[in-house]
C-alpha atoms as a PDB file:
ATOM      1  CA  UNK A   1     -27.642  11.247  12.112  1.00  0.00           C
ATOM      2  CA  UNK A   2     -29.363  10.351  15.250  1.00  0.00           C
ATOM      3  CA  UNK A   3     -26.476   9.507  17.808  1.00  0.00           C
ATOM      4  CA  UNK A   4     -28.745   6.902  19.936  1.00  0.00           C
ATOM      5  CA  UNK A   5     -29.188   4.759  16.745  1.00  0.00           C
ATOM      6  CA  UNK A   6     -25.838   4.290  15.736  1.00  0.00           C
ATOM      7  CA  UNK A   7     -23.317   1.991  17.252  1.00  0.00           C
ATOM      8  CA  UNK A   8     -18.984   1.836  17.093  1.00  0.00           C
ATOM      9  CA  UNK A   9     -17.983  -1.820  15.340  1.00  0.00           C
ATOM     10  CA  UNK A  10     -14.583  -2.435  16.093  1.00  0.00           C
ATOM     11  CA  UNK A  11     -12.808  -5.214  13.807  1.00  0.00           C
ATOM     12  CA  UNK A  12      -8.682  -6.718  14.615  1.00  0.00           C
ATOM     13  CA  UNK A  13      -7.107  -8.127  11.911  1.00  0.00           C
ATOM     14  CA  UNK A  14      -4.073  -9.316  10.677  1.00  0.00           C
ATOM     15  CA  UNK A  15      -2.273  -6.858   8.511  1.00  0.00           C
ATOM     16  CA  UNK A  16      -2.810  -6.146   5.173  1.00  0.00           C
ATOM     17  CA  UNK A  17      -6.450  -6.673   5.323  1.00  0.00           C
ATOM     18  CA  UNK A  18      -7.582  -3.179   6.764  1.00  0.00           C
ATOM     19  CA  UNK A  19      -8.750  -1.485   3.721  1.00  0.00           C
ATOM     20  CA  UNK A  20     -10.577  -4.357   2.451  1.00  0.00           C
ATOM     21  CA  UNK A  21     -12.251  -4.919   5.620  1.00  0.00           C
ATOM     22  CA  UNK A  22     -12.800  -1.019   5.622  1.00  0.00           C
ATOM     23  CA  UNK A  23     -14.508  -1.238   1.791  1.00  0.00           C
ATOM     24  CA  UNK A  24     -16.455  -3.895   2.732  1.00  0.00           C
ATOM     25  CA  UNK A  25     -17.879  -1.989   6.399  1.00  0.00           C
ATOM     26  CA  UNK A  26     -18.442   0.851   3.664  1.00  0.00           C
ATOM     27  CA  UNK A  27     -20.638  -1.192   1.288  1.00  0.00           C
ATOM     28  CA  UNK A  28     -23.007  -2.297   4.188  1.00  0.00           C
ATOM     29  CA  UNK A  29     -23.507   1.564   4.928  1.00  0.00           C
ATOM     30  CA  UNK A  30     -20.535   2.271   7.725  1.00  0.00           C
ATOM     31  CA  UNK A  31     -19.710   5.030   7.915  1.00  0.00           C
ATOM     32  CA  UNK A  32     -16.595   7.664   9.279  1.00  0.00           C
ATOM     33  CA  UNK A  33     -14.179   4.611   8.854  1.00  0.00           C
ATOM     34  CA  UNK A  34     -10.902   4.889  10.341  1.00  0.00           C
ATOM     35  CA  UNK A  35      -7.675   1.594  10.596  1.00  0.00           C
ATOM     36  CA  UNK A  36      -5.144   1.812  12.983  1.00  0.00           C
ATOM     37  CA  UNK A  37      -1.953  -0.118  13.663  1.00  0.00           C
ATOM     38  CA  UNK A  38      -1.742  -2.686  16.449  1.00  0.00           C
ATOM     39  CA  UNK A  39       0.247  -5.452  17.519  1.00  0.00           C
ATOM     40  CA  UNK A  40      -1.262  -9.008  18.671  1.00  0.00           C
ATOM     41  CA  UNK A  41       0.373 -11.887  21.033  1.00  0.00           C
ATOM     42  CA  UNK A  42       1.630 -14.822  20.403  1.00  0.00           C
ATOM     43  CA  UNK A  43       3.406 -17.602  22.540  1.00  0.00           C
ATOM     44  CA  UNK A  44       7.042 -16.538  21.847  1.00  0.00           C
ATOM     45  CA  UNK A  45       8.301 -20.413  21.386  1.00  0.00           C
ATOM     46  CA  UNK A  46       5.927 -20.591  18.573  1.00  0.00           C
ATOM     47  CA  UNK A  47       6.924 -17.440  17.130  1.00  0.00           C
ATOM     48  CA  UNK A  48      10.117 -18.594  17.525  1.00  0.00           C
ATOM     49  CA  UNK A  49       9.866 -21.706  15.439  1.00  0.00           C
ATOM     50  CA  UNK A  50       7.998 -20.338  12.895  1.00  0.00           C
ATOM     51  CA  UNK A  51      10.646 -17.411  12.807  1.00  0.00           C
ATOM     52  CA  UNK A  52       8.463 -14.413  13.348  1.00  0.00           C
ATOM     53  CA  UNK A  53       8.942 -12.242  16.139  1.00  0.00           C
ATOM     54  CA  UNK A  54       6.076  -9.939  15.530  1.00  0.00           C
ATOM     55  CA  UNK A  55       2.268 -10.418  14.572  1.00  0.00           C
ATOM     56  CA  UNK A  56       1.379  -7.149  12.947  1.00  0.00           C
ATOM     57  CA  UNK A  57      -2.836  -5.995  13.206  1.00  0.00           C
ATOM     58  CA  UNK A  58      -4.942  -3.715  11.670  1.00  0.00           C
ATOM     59  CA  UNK A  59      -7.988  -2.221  14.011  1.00  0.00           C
ATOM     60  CA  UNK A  60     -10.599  -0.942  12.110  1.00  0.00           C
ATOM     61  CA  UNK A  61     -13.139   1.600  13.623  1.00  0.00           C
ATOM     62  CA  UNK A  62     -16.413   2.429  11.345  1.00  0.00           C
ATOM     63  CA  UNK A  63     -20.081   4.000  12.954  1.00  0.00           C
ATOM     64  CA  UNK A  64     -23.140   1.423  12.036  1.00  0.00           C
ATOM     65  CA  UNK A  65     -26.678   2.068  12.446  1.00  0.00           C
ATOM     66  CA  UNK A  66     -28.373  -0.267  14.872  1.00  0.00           C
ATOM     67  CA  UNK A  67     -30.497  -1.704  12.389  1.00  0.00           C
ATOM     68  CA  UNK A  68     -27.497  -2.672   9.586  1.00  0.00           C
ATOM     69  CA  UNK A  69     -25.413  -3.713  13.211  1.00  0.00           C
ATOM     70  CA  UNK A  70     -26.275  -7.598  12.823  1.00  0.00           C
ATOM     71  CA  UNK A  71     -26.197  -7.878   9.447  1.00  0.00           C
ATOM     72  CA  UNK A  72     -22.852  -6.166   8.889  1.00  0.00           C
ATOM     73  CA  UNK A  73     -21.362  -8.515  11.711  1.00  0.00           C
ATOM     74  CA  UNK A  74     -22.606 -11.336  10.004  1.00  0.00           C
ATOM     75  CA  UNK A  75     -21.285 -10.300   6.509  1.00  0.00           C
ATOM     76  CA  UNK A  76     -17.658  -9.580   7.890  1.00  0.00           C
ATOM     77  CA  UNK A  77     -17.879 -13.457   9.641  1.00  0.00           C
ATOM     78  CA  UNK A  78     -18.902 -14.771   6.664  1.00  0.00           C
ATOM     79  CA  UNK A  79     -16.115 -13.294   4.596  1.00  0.00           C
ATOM     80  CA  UNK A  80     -13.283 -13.506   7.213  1.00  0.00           C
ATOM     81  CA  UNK A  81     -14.376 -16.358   9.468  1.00  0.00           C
ATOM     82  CA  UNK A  82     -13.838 -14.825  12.393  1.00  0.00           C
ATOM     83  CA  UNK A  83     -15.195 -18.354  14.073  1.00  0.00           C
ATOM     84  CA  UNK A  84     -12.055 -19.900  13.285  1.00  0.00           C
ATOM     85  CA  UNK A  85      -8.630 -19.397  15.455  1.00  0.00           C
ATOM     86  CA  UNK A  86      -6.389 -16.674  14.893  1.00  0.00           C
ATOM     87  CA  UNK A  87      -8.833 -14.609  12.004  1.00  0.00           C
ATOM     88  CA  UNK A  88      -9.744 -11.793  14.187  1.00  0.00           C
ATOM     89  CA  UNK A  89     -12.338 -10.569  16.046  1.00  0.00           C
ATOM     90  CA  UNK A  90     -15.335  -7.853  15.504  1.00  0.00           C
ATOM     91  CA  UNK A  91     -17.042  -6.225  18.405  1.00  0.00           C
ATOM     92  CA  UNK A  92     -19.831  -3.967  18.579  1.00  0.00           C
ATOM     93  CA  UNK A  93     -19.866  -0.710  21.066  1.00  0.00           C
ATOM     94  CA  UNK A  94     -23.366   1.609  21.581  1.00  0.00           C
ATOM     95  CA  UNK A  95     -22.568   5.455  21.164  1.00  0.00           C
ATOM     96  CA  UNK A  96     -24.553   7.881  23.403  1.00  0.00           C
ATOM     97  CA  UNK A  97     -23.653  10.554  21.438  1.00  0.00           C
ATOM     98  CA  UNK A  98     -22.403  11.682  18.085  1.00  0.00           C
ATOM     99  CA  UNK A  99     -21.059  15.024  16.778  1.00  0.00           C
ATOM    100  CA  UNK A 100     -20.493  15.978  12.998  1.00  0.00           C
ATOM    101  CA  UNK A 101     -20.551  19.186  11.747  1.00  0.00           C
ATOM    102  CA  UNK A 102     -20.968  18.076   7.989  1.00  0.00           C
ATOM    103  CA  UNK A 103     -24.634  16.907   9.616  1.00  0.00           C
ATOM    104  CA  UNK A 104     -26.873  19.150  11.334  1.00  0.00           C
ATOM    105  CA  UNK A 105     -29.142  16.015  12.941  1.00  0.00           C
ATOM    106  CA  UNK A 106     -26.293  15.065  14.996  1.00  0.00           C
ATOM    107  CA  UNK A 107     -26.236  17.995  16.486  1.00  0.00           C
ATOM    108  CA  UNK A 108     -29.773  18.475  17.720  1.00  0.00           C
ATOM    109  CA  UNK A 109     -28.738  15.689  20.227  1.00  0.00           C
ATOM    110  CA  UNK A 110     -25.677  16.915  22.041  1.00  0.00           C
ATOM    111  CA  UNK A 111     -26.654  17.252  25.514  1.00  0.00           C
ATOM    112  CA  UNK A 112     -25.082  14.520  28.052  1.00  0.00           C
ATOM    113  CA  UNK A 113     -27.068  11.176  27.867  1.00  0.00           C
ATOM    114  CA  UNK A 114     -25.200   9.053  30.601  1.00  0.00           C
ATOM    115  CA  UNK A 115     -27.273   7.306  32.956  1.00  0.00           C
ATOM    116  CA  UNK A 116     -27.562   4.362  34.664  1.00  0.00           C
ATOM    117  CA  UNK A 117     -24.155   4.084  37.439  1.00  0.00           C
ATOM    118  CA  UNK A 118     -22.301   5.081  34.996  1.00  0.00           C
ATOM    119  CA  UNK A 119     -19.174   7.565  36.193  1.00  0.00           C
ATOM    120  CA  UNK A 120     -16.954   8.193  33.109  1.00  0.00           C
ATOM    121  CA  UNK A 121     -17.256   9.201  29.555  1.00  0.00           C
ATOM    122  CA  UNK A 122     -14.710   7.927  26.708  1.00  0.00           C
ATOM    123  CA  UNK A 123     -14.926  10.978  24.410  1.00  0.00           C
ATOM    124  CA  UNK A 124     -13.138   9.881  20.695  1.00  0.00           C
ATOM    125  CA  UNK A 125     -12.611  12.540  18.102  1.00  0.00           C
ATOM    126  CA  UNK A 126     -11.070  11.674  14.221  1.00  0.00           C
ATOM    127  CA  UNK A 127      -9.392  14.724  12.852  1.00  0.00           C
ATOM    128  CA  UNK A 128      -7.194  15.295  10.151  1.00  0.00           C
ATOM    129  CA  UNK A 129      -3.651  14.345  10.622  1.00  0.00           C
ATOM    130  CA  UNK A 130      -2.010  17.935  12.672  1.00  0.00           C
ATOM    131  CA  UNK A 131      -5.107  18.420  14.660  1.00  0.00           C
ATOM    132  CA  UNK A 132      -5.148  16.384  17.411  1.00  0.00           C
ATOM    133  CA  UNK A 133      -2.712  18.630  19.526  1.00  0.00           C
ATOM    134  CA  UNK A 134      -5.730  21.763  19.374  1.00  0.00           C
ATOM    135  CA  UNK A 135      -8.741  19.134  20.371  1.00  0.00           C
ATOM    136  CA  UNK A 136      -5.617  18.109  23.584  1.00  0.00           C
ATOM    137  CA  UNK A 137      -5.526  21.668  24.201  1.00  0.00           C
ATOM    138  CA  UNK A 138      -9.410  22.906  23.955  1.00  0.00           C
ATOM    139  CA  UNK A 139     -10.285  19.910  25.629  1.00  0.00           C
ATOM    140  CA  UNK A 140      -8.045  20.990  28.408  1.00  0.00           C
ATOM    141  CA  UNK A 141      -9.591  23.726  28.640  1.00  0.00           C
ATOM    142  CA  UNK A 142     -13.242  22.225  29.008  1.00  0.00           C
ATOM    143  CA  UNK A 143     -11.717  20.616  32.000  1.00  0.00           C
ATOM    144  CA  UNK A 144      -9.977  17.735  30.838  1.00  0.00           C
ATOM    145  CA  UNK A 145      -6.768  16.397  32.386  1.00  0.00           C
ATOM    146  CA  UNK A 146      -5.525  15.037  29.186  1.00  0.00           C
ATOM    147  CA  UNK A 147      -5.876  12.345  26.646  1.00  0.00           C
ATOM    148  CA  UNK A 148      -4.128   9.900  23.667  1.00  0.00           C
ATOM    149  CA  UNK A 149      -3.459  10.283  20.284  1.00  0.00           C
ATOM    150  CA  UNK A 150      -3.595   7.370  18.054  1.00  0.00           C
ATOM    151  CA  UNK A 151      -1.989   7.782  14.345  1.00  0.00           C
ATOM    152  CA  UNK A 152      -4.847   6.323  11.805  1.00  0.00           C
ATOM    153  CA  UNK A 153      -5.683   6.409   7.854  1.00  0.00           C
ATOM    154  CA  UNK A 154      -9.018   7.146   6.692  1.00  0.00           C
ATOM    155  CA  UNK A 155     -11.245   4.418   4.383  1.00  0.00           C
ATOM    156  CA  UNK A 156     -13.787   6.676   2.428  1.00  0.00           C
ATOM    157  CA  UNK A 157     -14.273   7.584  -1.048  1.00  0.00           C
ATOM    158  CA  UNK A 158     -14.236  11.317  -0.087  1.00  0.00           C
ATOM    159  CA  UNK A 159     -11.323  10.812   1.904  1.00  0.00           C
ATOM    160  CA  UNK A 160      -8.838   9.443  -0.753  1.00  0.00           C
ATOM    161  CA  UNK A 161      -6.796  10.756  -2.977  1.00  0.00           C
ATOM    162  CA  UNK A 162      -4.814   9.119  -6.261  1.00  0.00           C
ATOM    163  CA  UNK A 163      -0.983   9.815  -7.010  1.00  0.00           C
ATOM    164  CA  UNK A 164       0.208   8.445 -10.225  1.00  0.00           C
ATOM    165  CA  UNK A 165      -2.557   6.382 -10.532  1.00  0.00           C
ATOM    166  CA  UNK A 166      -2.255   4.637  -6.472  1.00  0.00           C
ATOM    167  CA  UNK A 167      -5.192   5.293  -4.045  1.00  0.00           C
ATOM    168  CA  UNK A 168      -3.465   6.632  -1.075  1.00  0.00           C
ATOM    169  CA  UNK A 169      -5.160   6.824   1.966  1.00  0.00           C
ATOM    170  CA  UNK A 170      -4.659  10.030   3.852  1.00  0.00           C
ATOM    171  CA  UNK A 171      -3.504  10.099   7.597  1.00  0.00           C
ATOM    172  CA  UNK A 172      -5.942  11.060  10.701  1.00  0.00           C
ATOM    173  CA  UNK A 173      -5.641  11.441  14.440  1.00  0.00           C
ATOM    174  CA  UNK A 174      -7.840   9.496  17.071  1.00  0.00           C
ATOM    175  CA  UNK A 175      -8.122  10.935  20.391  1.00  0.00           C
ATOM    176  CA  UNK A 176      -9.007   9.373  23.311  1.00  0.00           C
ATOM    177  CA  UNK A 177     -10.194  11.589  26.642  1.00  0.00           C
ATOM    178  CA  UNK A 178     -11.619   9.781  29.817  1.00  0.00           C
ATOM    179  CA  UNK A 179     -14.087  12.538  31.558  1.00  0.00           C
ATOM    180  CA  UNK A 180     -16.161  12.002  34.516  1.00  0.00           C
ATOM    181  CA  UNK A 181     -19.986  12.199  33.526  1.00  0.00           C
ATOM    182  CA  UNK A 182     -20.403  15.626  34.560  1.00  0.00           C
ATOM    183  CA  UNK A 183     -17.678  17.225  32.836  1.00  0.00           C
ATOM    184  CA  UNK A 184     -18.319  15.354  29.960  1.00  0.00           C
ATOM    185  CA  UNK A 185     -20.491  18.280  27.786  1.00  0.00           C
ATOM    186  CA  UNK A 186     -18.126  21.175  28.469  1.00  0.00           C
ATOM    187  CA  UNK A 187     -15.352  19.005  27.503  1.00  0.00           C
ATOM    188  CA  UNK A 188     -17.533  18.002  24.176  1.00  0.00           C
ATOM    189  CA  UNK A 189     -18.499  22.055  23.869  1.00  0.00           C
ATOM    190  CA  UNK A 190     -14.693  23.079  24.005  1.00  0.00           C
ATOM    191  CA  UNK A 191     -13.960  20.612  21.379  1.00  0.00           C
ATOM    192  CA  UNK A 192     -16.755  21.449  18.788  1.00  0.00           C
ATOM    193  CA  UNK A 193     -14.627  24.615  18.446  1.00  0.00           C
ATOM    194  CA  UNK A 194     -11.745  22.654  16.516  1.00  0.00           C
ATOM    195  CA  UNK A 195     -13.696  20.618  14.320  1.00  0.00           C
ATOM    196  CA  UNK A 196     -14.556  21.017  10.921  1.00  0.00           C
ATOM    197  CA  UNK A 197     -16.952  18.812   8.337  1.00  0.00           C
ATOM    198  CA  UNK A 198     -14.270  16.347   7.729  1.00  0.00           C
ATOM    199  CA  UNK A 199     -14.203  15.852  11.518  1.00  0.00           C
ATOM    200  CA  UNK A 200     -16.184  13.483  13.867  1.00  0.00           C
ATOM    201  CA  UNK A 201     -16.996  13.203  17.550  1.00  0.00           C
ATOM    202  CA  UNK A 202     -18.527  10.914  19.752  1.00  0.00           C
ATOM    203  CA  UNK A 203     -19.347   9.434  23.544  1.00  0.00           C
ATOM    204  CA  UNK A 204     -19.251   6.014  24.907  1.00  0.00           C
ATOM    205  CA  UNK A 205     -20.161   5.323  28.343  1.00  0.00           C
ATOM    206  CA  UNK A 206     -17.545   3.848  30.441  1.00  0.00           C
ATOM    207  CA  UNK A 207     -18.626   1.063  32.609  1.00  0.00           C
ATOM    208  CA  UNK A 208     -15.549   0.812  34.920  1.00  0.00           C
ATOM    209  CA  UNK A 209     -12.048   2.421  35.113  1.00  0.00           C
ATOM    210  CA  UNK A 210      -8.958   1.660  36.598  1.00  0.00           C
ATOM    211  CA  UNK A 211      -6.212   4.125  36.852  1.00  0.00           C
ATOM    212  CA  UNK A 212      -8.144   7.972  36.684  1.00  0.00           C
ATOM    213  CA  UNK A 213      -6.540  10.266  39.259  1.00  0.00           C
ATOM    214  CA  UNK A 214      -8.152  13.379  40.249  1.00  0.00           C
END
């Protein structure tokens, strides 16, 4: 798995509609798919008359080689109509570098491949739910300053199991670290050393930030 030919697609939608939109990422050859919970906006009067006072999301995060990119896009805004008001969105983000250890390619790639002006690294890792404390804690100790955890639920065959007879999606961990550029690969390196096959790591470069503090 080649980390330069694979980019993150990032789909919001309303709830309910994750794991669909997660089996249907999976037919078109996604892959590492992960839906969290989020919470859109709304004009309050409107909410108001309609009597809801919250619109409940689903964000769903699944890896896409550059050649199936397009056609996947197109797929999901055929099914969902993302073209029309208020049925989501789906956005597309390159990957510089990814990490799993269930795939030796990805790891013949693993040095730091920022360039450009670019300053920071956004450095996500998917672990199994429990885990994302250690990858806080190693990363800290590649240098890192800290980071956020995101509660998710995994999409993949693999990764479900049934109980009386319902598919139940088992629980992960996103986490988020902001490095500079050059502290990016020991930060990476200090992770590796939590993660297992089930696990998943990878770098996006970060154009602008507002809000780092030495």
């Amino acid at each position: 798995m080649d980390s330069k030919n694979y980019n993150l697609i990032c789909v919001i939608i309303n709830h309910g509609l994750g794991s669909k939109v997660a089996r249907h990422c999976k037919k078109q050859g996604a892959k590492h798919i992960s839906i969290v919970m989020g919470r859109g906006s709304m004009d309050a009067k409107i909410l108001e008359f309609l009597g809801i006072t919250d619109i409940k999301k689903e964000i769903i995060f699944a890896l896409i080689h550059q050649n199936d990119t397009l056609d996947l896009l197109k797929s999901l805004n055929n099914e969902y109509h993302f073209d029309r008001l208020n049925h989501g969105i789906a956005f597309v983000l390159p990957t510089s570098r990814l990490i799993n250890l269930n795939d030796e390619s990805s790891l013949e790639n693993t040095k730091n491949q920022s360039g450009g002006d670019f300053m920071y690294d956004m450095i996500t890792t998917i672990v199994e739910k429990g885990k994302a404390e250690d990858v806080i804690n190693m990363a800290k100790l590649g240098g890192a300053t800290g980071g956020t955890i995101i509660n998710a639920r995994g999409a993949g065959d693999k990764e479900t199991s049934r109980v009386f007879s319902i598919e139940i999606e088992p629980e992960k961990e996103i986490v988020i670290i902001i490095s500079k550029v050059e502290m990016t690969e020991k930060i990476v390196d200090s992770i590796k050393n939590t993660l297992d096959e089930k696990d998943i790591l990878f770098v996006q470069n970060v154009k602008y930030a507002y809000g780092l503090y030495e």
